[in-house]
Protein backbone atom coordinates (compact mmCIF):
# COMPACT_ATOMS: atom_id res chain seq x y z
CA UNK A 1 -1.44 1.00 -23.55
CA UNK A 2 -2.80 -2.58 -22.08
CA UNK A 3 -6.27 -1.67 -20.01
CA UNK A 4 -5.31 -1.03 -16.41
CA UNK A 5 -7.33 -1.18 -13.46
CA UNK A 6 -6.04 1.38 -10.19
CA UNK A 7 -7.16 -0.28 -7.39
CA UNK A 8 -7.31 1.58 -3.77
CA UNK A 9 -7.95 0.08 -0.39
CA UNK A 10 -10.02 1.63 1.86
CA UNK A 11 -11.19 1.27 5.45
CA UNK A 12 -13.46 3.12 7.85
CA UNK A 13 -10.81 3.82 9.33
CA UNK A 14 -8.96 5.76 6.31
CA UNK A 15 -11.61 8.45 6.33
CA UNK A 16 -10.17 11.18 7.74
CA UNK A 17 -6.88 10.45 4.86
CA UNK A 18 -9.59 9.42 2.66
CA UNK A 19 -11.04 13.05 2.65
CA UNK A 20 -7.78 14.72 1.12
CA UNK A 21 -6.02 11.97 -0.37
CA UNK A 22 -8.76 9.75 -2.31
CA UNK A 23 -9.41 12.98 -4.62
CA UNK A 24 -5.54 13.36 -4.91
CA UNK A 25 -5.06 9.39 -5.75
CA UNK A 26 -7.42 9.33 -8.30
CA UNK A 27 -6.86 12.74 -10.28
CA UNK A 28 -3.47 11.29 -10.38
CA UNK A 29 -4.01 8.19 -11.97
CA UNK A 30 -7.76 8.81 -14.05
CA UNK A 31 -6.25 9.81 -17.32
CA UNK A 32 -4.25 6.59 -17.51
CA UNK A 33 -6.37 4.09 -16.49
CA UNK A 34 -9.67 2.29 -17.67
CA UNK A 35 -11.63 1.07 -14.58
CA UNK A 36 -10.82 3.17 -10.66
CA UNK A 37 -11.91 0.08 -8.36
CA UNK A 38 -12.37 1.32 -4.20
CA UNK A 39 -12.77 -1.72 -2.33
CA UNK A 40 -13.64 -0.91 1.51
CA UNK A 41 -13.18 -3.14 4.47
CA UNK A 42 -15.42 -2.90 6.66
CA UNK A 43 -14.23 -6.07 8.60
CA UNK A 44 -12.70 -4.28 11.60
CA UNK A 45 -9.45 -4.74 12.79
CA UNK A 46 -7.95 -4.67 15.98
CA UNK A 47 -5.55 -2.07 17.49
CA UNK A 48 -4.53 0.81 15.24
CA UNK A 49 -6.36 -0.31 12.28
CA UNK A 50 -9.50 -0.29 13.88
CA UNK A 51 -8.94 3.17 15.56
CA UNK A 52 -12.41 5.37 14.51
CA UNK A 53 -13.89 2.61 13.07
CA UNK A 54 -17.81 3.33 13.84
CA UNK A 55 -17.61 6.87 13.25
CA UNK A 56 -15.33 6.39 9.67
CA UNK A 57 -17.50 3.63 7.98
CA UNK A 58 -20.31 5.70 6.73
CA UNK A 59 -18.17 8.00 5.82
CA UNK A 60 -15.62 6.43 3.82
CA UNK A 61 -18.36 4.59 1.72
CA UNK A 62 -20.30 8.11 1.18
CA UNK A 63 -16.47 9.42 0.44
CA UNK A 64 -15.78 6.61 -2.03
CA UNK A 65 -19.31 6.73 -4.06
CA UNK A 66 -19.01 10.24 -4.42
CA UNK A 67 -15.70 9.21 -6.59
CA UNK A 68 -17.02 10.46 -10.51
CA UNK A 69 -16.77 6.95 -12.79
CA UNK A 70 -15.20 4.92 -9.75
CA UNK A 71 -17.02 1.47 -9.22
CA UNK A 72 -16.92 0.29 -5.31
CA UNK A 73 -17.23 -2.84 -3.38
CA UNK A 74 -17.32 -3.71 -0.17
CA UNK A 75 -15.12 -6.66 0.63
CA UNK A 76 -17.02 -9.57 0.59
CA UNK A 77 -15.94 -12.03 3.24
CA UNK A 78 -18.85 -14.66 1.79
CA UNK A 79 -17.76 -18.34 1.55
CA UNK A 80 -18.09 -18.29 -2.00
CA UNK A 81 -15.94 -15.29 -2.47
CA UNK A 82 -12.91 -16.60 -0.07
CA UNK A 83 -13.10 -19.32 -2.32
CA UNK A 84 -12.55 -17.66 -5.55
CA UNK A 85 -10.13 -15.34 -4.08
CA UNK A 86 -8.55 -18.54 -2.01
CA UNK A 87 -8.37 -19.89 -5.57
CA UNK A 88 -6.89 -17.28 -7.37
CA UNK A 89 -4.31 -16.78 -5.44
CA UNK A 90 -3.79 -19.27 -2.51
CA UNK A 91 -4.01 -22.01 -4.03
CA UNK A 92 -7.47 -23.05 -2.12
CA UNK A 93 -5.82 -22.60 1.11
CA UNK A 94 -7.75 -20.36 3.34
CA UNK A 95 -6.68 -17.16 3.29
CA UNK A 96 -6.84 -14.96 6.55
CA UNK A 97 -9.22 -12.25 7.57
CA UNK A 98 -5.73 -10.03 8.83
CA UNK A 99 -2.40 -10.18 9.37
CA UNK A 100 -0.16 -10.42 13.07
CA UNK A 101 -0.77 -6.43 13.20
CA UNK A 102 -4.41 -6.00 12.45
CA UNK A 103 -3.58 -5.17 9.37
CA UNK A 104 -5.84 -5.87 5.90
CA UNK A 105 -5.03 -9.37 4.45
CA UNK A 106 -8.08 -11.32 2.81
CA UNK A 107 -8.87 -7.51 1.93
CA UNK A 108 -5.82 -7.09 -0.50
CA UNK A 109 -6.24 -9.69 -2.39
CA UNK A 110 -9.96 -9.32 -2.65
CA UNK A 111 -9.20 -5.91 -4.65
CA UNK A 112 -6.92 -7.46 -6.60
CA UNK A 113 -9.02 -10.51 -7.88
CA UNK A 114 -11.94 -8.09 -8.87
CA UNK A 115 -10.37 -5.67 -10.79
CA UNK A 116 -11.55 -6.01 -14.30
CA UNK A 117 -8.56 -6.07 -16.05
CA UNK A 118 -5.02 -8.25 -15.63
CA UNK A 119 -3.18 -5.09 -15.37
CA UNK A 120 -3.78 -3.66 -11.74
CA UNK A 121 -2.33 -0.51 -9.91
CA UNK A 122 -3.31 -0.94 -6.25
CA UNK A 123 -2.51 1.55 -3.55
CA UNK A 124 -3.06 2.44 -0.35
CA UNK A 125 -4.92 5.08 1.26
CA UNK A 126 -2.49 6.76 2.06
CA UNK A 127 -0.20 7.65 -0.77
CA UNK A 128 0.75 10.84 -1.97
CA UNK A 129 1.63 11.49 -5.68
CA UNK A 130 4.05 13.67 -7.20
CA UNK A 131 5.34 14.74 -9.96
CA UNK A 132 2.15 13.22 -12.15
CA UNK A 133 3.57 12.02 -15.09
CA UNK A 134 1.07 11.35 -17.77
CA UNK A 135 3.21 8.65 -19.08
CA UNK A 136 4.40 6.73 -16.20
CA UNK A 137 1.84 3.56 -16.94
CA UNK A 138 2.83 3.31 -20.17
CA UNK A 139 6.49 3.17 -19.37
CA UNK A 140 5.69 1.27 -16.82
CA UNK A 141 4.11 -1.50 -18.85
CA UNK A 142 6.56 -1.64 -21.36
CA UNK A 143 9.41 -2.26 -18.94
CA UNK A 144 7.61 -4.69 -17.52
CA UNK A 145 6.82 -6.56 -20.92
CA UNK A 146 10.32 -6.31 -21.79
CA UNK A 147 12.20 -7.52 -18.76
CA UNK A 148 10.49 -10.88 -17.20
CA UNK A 149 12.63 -11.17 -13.89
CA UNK A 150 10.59 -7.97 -13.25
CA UNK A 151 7.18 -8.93 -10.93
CA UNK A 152 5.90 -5.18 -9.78
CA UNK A 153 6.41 -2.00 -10.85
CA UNK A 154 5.68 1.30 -8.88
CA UNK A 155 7.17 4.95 -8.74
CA UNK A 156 10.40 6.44 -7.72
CA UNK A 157 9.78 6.45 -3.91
CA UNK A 158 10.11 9.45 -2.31
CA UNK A 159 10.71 13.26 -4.38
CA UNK A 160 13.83 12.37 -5.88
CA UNK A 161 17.49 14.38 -5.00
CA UNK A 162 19.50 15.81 -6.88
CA UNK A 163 22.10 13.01 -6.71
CA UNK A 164 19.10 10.45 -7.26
CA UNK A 165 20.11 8.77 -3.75
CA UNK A 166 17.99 7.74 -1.53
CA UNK A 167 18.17 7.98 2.24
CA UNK A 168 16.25 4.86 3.51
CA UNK A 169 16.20 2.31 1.14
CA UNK A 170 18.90 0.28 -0.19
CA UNK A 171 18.04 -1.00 -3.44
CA UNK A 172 20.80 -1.40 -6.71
CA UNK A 173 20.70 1.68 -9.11
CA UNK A 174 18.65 0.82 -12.67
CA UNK A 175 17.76 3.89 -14.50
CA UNK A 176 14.48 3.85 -17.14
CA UNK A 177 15.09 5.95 -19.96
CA UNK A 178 18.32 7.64 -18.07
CA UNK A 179 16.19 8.51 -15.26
CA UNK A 180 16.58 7.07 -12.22
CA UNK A 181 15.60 3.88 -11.13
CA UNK A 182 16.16 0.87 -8.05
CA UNK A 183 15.68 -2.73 -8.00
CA UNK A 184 14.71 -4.35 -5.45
CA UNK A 185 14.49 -8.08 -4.16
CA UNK A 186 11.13 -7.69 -2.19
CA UNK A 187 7.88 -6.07 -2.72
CA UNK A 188 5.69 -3.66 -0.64
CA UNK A 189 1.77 -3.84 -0.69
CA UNK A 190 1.85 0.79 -0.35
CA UNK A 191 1.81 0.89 -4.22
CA UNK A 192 2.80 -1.02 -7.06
CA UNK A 193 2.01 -2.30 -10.47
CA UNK A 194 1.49 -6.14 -12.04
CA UNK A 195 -0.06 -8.11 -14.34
CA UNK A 196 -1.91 -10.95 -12.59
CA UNK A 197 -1.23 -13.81 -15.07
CA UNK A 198 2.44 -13.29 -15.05
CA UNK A 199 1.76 -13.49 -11.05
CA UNK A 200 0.29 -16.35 -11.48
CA UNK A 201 2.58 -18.10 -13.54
CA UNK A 202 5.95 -16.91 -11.58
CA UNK A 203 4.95 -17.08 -8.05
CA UNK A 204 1.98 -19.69 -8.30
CA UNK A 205 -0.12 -20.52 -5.14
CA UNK A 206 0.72 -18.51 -2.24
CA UNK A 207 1.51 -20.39 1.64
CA UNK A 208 0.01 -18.99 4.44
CA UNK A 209 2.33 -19.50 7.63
CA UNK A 210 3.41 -17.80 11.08
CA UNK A 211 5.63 -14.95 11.56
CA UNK A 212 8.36 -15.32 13.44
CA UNK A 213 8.36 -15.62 17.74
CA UNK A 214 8.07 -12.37 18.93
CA UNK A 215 5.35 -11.18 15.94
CA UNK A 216 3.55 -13.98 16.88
CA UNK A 217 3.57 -12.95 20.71
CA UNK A 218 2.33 -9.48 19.74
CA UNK A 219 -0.11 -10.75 17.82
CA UNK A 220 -1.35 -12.74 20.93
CA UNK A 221 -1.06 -9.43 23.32
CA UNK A 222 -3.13 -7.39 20.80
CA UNK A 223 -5.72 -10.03 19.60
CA UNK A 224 -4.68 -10.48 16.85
CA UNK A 225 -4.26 -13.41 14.08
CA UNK A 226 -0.88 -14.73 14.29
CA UNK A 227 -0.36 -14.64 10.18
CA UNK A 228 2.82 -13.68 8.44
CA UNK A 229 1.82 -10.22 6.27
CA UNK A 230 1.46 -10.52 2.96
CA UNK A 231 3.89 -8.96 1.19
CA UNK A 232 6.65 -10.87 3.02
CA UNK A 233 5.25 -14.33 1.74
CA UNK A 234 5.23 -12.25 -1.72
CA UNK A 235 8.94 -11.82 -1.20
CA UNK A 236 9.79 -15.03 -0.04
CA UNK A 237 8.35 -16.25 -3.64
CA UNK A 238 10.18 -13.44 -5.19
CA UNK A 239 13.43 -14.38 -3.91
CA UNK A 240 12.77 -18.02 -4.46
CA UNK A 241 12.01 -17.62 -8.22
CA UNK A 242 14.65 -14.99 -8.70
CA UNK A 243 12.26 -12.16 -9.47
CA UNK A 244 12.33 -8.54 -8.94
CA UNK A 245 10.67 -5.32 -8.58
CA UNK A 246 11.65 -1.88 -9.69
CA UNK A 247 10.76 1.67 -8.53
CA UNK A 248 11.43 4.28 -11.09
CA UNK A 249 10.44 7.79 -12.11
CA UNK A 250 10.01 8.01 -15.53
CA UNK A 251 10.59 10.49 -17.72
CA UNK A 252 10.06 14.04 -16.36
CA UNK A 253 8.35 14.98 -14.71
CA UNK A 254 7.81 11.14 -13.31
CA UNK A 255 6.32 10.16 -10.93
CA UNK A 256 6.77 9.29 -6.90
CA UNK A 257 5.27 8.21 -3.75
CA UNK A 258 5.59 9.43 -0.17
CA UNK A 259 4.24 7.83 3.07
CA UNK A 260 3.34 9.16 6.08
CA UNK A 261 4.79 6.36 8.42
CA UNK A 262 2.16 7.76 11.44
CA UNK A 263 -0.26 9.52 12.16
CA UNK A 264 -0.49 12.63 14.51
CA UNK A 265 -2.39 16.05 15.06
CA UNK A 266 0.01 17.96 13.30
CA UNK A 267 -0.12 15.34 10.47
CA UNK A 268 -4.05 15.65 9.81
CA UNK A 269 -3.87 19.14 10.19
CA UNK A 270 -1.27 20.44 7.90
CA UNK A 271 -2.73 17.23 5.17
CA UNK A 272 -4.45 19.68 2.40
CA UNK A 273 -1.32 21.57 2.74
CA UNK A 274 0.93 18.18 2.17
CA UNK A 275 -1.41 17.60 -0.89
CA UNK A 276 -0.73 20.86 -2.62
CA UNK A 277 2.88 20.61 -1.61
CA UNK A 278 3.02 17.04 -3.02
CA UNK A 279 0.91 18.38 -6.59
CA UNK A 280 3.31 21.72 -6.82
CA UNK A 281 6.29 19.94 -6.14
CA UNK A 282 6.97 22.12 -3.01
CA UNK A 283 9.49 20.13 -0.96
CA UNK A 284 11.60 20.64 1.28
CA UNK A 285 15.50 19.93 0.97
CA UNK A 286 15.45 17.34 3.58
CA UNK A 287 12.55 15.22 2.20
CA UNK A 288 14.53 14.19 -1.21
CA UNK A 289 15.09 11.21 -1.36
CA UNK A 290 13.11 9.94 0.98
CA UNK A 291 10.03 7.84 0.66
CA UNK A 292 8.64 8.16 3.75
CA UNK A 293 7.04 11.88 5.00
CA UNK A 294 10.14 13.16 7.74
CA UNK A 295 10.42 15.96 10.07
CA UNK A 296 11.20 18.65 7.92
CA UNK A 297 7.24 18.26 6.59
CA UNK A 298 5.18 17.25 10.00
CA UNK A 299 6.25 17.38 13.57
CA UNK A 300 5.97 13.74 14.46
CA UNK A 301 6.56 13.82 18.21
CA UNK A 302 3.33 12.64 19.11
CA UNK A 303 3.38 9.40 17.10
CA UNK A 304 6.54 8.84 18.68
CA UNK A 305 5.38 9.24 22.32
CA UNK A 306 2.75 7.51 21.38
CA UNK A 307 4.49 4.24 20.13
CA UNK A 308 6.53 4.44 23.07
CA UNK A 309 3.81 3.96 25.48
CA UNK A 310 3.02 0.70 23.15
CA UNK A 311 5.79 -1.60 24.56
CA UNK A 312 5.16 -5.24 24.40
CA UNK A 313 5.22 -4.94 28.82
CA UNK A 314 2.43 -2.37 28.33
CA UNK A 315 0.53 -4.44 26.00
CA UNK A 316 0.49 -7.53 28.25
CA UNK A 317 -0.52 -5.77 31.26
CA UNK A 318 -3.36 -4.74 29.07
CA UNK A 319 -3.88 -7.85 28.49
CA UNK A 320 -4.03 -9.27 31.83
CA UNK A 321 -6.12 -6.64 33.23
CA UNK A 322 -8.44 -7.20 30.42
CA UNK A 323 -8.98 -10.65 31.82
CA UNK A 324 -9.16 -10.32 35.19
């Protein structure tokens, strides 16, 4: 097993994940790895990102030192550390502070520069873990040494069905060790698994640039940086240099992710629940094959409304009454 690093973003405004589903990330992952790095952002963000942001940044740094063995950092925003993260990664380019959303950018890479070792499993606070394979990482690493077209590596996404279909995501069927597998042509910054020199050497210096019109004109109405996100300048290299990644479960029980794509009442309230259905494997039917957390677990009718009311119209008469 090559020494691994898991590497979790945090930000004040994670805590109230943080508090059920740090403990949950970690006992996941401790028996496979050599160094748990928490790196916390405490450069606030705009919008939804920055939502509980005084009240969560005490707490998520109390919640992340209280992590047995973890070491944790706050991102440093310093000139000399953009530079050596600029340089690791960009290139020397300068490397924004967030994304078009609001969302963590300089932070990402910041936790993936200081891990200790080349090997890195990042996540993000808010992944769930099943299935808790104690071999996953070292299957993981040795399909990864033994197929370079492959750039990251995370697990199955979503409790897998019976059929081993998924519902969302279209990705070409690959099974590891005849279980079941998917290949896909981009990446996503939820979860995954690389080694940094073979980054490095594949992808090479990474471009910051725009996203396209109408990102760029939400980005304006919520004050926001208008800066392409991450991963899709990742997968723009990908695709360029004919590289891959690959989401697969291992051998049994594997291993898989689910993500709660909002957040709601009924969400934070039924969470320690979610975590000891996620740990028991107590799933619903309807949630196989699926990576992301669906009706038949929370009752997300209230995100919903919510994102309604959060039409681009809405957001510029915010705008202009902020103003005025």
């Amino acid at each position: 097993m090559k020494p691994t690093t898991l590497q979790i973003s945090l930000a004040p405004s994670d805590y109230r994940l943080a508090e059920a589903l740090l403990p949950h990330q970690v006992d996941a992952w401790r028996a496979q790895v050599e160094e748990i790095l928490l790196t916390v952002d405490t450069h606030r963000s705009r919008g939804r990102f920055g939502e509980d942001w005084e009240t969560g940044r005490n707490r998520i740094l109390q919640l992340a030192h209280g992590i047995r063995g973890a070491r944790v950092l706050e991102v440093d925003y310093s000139v000399e550390a953009q530079n050596r993260v600029s340089q690791a990664f960009f290139g020397g380019a300068p490397v924004p502070a967030k994304d078009c959303r609001g969302g963590p950018y300089y932070a990402y890479f910041f936790g993936l520069y200081s891990a200790r070792h080349d090997w890195v499993l990042h996540c993000d606070a808010d992944l769930f873990f099943g299935g808790r394979s104690p071999t996953w990482l070292a299957e993981a690493i040795e399909f990864y040494e033994g197929n370079t077209d492959v750039l990251f590596v995370a697990p199955h996404p979503g409790p897998p069905a019976p059929d081993a279909k998924l519902r969302q995501l279209q990705g070409k069927r690959r099974d590891v060790h005849l279980n079941p597998g998917y290949l896909f042509p981009e990446m996503s910054t939820r979860v995954f698994l690389f080694q940094r020199e073979r980054f490095r050497q594949s992808v090479g210096a990474l471009q910051p640039r725009p996203p396209a019109a109408r990102a760029r004109v939400l980005a304006y109405l919520d004050g926001n940086p208008p800066q392409e996100l991450p991963e899709k300048l990742i997968t723009e290299a990908m695709r360029r240099q004919g590289l891959c990644r690959i989401d697969f479960l291992g051998t049994m029980p594997g291993c898989w992710s689910l993500h709660p794509p909002y957040r709601c009442a009924d969400f934070y309230a039924k969470l320690p629940v979610l975590v000891a259905q996620v740990e028991h494997g107590e799933i619903p039917a309807d949630q196989l094959g699926d990576h992301d957390i669906n009706d038949s677990l929370v009752d997300w009718s209230e995100a919903r409304a919510r994102m309604g009311q959060r039409r681009w119209w809405r957001r510029l008469a915010e705008r202009v009454i902020s103003r005025s």
